[in-house]
C-alpha atoms as a PDB file:
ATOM      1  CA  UNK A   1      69.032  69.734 156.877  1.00  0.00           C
ATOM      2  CA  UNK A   2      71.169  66.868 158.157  1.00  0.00           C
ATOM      3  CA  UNK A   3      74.812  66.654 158.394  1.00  0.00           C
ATOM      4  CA  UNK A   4      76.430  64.528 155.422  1.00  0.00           C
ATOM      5  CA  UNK A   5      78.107  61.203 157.259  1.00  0.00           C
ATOM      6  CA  UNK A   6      82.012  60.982 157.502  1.00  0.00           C
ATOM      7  CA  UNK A   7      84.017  58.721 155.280  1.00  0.00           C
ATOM      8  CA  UNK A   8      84.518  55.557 156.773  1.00  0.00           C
ATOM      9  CA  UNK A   9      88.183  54.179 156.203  1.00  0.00           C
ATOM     10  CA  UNK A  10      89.282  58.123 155.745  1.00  0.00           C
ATOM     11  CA  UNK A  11      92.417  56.978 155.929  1.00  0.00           C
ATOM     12  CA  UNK A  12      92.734  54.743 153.017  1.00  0.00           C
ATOM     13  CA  UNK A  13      90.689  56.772 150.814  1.00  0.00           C
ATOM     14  CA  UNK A  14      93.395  59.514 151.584  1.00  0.00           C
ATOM     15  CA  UNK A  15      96.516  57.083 150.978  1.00  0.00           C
ATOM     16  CA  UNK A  16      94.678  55.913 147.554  1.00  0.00           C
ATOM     17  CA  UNK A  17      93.780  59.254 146.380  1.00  0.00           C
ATOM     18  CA  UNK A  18      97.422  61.095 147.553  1.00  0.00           C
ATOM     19  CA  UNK A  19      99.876  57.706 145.911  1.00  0.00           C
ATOM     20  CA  UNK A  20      97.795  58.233 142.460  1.00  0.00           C
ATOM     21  CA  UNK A  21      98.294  61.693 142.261  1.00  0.00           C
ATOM     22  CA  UNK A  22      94.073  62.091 142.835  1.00  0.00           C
ATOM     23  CA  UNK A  23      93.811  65.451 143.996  1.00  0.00           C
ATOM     24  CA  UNK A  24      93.825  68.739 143.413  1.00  0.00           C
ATOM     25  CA  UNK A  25      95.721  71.958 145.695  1.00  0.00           C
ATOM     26  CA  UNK A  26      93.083  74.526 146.100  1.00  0.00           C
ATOM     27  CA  UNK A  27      94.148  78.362 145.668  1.00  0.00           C
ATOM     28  CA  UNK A  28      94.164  79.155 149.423  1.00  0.00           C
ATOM     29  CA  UNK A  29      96.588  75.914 149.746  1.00  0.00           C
ATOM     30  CA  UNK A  30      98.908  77.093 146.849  1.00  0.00           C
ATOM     31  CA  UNK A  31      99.823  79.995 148.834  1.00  0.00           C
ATOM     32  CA  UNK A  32     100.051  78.623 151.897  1.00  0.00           C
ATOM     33  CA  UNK A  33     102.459  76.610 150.661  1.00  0.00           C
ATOM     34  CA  UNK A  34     104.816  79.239 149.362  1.00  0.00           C
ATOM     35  CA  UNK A  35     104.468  81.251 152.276  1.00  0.00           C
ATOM     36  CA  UNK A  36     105.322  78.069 154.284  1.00  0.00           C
ATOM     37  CA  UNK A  37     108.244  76.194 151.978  1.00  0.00           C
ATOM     38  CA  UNK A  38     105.657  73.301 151.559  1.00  0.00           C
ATOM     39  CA  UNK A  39     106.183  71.245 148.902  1.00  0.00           C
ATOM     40  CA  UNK A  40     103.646  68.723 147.033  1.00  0.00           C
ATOM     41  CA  UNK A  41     106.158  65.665 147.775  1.00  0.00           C
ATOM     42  CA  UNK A  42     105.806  66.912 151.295  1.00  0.00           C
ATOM     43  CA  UNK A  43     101.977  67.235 151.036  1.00  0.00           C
ATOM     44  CA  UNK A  44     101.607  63.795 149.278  1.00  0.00           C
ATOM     45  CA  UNK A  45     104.432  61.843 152.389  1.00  0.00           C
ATOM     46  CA  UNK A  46     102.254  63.356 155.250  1.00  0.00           C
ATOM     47  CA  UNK A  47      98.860  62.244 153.339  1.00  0.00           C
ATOM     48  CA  UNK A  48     100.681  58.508 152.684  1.00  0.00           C
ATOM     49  CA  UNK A  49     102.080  58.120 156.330  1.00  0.00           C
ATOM     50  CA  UNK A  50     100.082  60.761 158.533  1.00  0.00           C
ATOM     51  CA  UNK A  51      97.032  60.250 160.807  1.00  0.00           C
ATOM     52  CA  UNK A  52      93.538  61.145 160.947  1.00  0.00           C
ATOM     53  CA  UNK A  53      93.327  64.282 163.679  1.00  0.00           C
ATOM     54  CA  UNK A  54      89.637  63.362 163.955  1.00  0.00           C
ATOM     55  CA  UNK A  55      89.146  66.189 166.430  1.00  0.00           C
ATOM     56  CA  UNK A  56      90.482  68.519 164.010  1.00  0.00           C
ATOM     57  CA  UNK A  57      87.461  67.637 161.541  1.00  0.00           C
ATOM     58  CA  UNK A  58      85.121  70.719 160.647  1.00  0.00           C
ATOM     59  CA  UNK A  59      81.889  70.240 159.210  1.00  0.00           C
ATOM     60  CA  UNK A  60      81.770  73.148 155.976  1.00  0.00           C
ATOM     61  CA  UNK A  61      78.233  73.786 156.177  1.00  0.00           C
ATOM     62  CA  UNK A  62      78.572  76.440 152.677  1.00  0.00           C
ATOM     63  CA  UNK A  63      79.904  72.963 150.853  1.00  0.00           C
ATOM     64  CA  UNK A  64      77.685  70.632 153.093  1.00  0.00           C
ATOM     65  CA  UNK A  65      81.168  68.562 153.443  1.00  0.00           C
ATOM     66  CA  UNK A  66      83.189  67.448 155.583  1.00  0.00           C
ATOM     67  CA  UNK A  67      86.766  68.621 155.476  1.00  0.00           C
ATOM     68  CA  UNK A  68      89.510  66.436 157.452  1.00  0.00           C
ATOM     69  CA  UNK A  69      92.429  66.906 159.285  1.00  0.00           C
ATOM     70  CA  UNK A  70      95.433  64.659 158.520  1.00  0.00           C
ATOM     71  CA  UNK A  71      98.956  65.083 160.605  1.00  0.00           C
ATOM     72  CA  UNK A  72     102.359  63.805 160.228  1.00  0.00           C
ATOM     73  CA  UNK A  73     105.906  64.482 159.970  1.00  0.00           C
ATOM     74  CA  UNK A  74     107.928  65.260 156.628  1.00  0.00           C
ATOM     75  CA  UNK A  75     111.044  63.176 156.048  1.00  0.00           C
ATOM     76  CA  UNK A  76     112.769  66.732 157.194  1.00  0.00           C
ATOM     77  CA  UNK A  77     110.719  66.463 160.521  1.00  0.00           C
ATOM     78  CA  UNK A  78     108.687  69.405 159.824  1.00  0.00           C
ATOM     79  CA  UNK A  79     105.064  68.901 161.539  1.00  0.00           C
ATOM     80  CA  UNK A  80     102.377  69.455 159.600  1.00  0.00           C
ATOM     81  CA  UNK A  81      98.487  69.295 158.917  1.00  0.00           C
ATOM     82  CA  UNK A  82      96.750  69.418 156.048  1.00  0.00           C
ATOM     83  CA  UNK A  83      93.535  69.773 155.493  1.00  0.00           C
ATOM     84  CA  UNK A  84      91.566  67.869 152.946  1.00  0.00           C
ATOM     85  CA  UNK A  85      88.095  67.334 151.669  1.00  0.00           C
ATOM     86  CA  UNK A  86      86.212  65.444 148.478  1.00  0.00           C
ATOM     87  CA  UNK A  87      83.952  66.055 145.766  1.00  0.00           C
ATOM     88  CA  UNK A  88      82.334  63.604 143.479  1.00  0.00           C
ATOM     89  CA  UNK A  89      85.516  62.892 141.675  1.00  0.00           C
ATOM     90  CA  UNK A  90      88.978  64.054 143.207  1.00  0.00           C
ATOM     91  CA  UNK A  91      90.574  65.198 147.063  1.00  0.00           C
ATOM     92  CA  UNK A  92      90.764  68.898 147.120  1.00  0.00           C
ATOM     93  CA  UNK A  93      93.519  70.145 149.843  1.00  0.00           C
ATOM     94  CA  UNK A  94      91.780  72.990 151.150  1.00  0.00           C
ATOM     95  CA  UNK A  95      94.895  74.194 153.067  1.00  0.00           C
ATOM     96  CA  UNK A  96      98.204  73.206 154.598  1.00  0.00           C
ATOM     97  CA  UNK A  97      99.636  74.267 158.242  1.00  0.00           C
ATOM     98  CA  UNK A  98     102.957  74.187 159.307  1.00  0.00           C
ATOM     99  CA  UNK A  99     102.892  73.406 163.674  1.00  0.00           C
ATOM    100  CA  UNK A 100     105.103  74.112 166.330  1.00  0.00           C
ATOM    101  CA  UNK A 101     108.303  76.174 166.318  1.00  0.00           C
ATOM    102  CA  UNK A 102     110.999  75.634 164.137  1.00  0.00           C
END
């Protein structure tokens, strides 16, 4: 079975989708995020002003999506990445990660 293609312009489907509120924190992310101090404005800065970590991209074979990597800074200057995905009608934020020391 072949591969679904990438998103083109990834980057402005993310900005779009994160400004209007268009997405929705999976389970796995919700906790991450508590056991992290992550909090949606900080999810929804880093998906506005981040970049795409293209090398960070895993294909989710189970889903037969792509899920993408986006990194940034908060306005705190905590590093993070959060990973994202799609489905027909909203991003899903399959998971947040906190990098580097504090």
């Amino acid at each position: 079975m072949a591969r679904v293609e990438k998103i083109k312009n990834l980057l402005t489907k993310v900005k779009i989708n994160a400004s209007k509120g268009n997405f929705i924190i999976l389970p796995h992310a919700i906790g991450r995020q508590g056991e992290r101090n992550i909090t949606v404005p900080d999810i929804v800065y880093i998906l506005t002003t981040g970049w795409h970590e293209a090398k960070k991209d895993q294909y989710a074979q189970d889903f037969k999506t792509w899920n993408y990597a986006i990194r940034g800074k908060t306005i705190d200057e905590r590093e993070l990445r959060i990973i994202t995905s799609f489905d027909e009608n909203n991003m899903l934020i399959i998971t947040v990660i906190e990098l580097g020391g504090k």
